[in-house]
Structure formats: C-alpha cells, structure tokens
N, C-alpha and C. Protein backbone atom coordinates (compact mmCIF):
# COMPACT_ATOMS: atom_id res chain seq x y z
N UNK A 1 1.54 -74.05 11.21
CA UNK A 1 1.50 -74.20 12.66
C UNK A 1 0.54 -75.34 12.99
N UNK A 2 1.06 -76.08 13.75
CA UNK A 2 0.54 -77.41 14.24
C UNK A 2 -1.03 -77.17 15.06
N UNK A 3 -1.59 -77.71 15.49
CA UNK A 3 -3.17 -77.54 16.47
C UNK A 3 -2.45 -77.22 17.81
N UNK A 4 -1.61 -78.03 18.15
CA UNK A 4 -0.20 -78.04 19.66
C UNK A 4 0.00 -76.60 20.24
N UNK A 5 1.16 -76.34 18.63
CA UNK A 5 1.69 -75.13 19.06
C UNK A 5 0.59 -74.03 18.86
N UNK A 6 -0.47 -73.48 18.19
CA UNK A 6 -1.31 -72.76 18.36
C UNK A 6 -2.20 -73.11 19.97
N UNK A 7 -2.23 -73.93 20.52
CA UNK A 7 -2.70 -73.77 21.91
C UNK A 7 -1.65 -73.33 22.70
N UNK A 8 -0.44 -73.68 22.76
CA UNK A 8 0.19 -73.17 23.44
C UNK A 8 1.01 -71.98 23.15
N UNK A 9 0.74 -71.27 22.00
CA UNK A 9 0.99 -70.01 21.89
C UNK A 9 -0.34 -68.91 22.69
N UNK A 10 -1.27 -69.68 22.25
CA UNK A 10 -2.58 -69.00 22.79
C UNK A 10 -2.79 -68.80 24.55
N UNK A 11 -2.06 -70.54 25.09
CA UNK A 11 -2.17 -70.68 26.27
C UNK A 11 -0.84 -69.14 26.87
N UNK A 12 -0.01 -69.21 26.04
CA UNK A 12 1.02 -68.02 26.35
C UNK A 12 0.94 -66.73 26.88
N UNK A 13 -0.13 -66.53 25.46
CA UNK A 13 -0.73 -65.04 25.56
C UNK A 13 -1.89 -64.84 26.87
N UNK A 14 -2.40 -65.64 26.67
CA UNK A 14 -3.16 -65.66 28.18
C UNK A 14 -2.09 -65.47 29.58
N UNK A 15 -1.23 -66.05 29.93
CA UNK A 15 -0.23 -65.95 30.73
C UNK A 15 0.09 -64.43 30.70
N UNK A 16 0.67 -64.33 29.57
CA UNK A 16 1.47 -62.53 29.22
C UNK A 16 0.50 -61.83 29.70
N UNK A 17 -0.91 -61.59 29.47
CA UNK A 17 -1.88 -60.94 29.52
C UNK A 17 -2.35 -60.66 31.16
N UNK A 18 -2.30 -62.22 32.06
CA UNK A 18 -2.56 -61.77 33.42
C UNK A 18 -1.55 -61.32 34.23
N UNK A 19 -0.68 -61.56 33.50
CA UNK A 19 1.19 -61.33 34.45
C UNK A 19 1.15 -59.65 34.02
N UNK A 20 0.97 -59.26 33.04
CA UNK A 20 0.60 -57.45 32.50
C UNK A 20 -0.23 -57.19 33.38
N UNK A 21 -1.30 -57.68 34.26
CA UNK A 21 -2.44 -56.74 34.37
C UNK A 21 -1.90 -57.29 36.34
N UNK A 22 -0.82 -58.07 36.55
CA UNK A 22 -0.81 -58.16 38.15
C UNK A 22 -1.63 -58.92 38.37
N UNK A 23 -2.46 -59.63 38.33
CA UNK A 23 -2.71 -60.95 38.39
C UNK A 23 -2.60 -62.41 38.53
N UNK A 24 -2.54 -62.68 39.74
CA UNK A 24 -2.04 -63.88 39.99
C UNK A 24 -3.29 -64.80 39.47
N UNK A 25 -2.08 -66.23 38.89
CA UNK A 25 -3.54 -67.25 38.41
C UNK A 25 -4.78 -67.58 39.21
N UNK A 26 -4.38 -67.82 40.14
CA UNK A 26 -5.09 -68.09 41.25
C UNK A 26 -6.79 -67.43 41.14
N UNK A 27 -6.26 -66.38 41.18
CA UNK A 27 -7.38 -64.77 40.69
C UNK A 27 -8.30 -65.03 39.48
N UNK A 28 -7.53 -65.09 39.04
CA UNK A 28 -8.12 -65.34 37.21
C UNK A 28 -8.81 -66.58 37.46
N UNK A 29 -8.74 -67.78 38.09
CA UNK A 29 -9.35 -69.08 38.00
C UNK A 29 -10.10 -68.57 38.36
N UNK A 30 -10.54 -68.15 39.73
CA UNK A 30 -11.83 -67.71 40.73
C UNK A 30 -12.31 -66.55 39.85
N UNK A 31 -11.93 -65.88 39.46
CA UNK A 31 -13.27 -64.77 38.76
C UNK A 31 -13.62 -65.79 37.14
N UNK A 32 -13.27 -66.57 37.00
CA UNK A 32 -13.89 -67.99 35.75
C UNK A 32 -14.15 -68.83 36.48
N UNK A 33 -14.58 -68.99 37.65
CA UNK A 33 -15.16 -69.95 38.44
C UNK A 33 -14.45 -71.55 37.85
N UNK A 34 -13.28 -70.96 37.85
CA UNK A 34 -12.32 -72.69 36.82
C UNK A 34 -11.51 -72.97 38.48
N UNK A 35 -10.93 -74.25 38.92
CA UNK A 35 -10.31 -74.82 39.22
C UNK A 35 -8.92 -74.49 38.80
N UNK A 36 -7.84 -74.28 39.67
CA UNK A 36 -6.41 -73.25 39.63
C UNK A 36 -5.76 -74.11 38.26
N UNK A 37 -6.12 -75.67 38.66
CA UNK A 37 -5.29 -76.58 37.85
C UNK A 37 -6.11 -76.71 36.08
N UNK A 38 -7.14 -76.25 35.66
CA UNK A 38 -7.74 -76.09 34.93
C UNK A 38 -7.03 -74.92 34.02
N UNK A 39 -7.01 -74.12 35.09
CA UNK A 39 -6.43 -72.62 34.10
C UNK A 39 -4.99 -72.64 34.19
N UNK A 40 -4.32 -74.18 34.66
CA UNK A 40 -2.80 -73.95 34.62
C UNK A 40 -3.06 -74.75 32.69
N UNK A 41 -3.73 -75.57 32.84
CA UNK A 41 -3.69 -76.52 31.58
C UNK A 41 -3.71 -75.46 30.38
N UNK A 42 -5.15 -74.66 31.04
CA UNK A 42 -5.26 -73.68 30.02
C UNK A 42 -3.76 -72.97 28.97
N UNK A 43 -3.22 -72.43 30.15
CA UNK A 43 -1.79 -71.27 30.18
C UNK A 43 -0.75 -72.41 29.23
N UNK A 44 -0.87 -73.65 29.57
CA UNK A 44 -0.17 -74.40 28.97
C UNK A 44 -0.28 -74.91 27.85
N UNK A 45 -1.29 -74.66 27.40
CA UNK A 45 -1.44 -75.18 26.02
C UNK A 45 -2.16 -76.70 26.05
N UNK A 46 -2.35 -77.26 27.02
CA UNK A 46 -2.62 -78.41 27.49
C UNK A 46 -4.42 -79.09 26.94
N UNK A 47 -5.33 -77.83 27.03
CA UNK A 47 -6.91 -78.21 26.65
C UNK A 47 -6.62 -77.10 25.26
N UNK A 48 -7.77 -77.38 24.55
CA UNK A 48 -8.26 -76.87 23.64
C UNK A 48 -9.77 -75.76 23.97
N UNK A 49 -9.89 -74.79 24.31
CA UNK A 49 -10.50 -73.83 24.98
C UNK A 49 -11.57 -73.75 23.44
N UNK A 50 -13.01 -73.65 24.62
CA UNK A 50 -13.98 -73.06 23.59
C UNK A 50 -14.09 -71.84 23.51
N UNK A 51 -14.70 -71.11 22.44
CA UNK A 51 -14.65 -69.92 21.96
C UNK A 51 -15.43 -68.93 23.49
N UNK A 52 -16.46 -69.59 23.70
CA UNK A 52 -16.77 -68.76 25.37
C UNK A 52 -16.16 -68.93 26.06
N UNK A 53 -15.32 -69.80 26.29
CA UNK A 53 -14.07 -69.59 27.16
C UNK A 53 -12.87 -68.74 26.93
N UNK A 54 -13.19 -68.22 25.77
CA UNK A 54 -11.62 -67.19 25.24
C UNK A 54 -12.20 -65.91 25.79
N UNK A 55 -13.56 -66.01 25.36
CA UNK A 55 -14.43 -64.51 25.81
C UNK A 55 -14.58 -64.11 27.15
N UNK A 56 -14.37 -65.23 27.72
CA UNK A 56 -14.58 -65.14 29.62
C UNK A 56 -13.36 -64.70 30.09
N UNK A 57 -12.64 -65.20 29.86
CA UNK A 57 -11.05 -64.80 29.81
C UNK A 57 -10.73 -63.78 29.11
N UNK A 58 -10.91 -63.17 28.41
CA UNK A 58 -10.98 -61.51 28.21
C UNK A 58 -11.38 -60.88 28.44
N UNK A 59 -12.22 -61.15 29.12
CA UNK A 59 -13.54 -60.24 29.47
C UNK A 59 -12.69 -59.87 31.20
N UNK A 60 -12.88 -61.11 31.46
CA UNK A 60 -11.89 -61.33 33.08
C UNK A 60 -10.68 -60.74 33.54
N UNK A 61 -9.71 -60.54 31.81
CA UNK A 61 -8.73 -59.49 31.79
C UNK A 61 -8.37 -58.10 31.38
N UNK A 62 -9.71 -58.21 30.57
CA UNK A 62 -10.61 -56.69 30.44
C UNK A 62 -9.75 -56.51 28.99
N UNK A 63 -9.66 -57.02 27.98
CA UNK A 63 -9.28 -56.92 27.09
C UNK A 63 -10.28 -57.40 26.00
N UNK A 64 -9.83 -57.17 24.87
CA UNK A 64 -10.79 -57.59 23.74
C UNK A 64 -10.59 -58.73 23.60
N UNK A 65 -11.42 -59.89 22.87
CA UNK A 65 -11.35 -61.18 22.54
C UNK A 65 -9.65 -60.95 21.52
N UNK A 66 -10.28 -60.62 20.81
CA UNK A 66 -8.90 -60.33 19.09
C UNK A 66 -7.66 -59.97 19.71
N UNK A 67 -7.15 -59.05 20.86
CA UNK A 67 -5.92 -58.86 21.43
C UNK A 67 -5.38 -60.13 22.31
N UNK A 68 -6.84 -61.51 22.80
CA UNK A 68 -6.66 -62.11 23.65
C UNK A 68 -5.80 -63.29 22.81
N UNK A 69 -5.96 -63.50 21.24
CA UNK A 69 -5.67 -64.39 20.72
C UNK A 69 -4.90 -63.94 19.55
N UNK A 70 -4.31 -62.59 19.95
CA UNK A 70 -3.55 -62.24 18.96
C UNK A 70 -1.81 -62.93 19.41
N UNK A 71 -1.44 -64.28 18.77
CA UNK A 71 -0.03 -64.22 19.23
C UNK A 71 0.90 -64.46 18.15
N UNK A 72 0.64 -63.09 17.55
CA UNK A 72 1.54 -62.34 16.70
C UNK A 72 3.14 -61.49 17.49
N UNK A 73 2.46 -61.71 18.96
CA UNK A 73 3.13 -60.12 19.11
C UNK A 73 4.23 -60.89 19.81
C-alpha cells in the first residue's frame, strides 16, 4: 500500500466514523478547533495527519485511537 492510499483509506475511516456517530463535518471541525476545509482534506486523504491529530479525532468521536485507524474493516 502506497503512503496515498493509506491516507485516504485513513481519511475514509474518519468519514465512516462521524457519519456512524450523526455527525456532521462541520461539528467535528469546531470541536478540533480545525477549519471545515481542513477536515474536508483530512476525510480525503489529502494531508498527512499527525499522530495528535488522530488522537483528537478520536477522542472527538469518542472512540479509541486503534479503531480510529483500523481500515481493515
């Protein structure tokens, strides 16, 4: 798996994860104090996210880090 497609599998699961919990992006940017267009890049695979940023974002979706970056499933 390429560096690419692992962000944008990752950026995926993030998507799956706030669309499960009713969450509009919008929401999720403002409780990460991110910019809407920031956390669209995110969802897209577009940035390369630091490891406290995976944790903020799980934390934000109330899930574990390891389920946040599991995209096995």
């Amino acid at each position: 798996m390429t560096e690419e497609e692992l962000l944008k599998k990752i950026g995926q699961r993030i998507k799956e994860l706030r669309r499960e919990k009713g969450m509009p992006q919008i929401e999720l940017a403002v409780e990460l104090n991110y910019e809407k267009s920031n956390m669209s890049r995110l969802e897209s695979g577009r940035v390369n996210p630091r490891i406290t940023t995976l944790f903020k974002v799980a934390k934000a979706l109330d899930v574990d880090l390891q389920e946040l970056i599991n995209i096995t499933k």
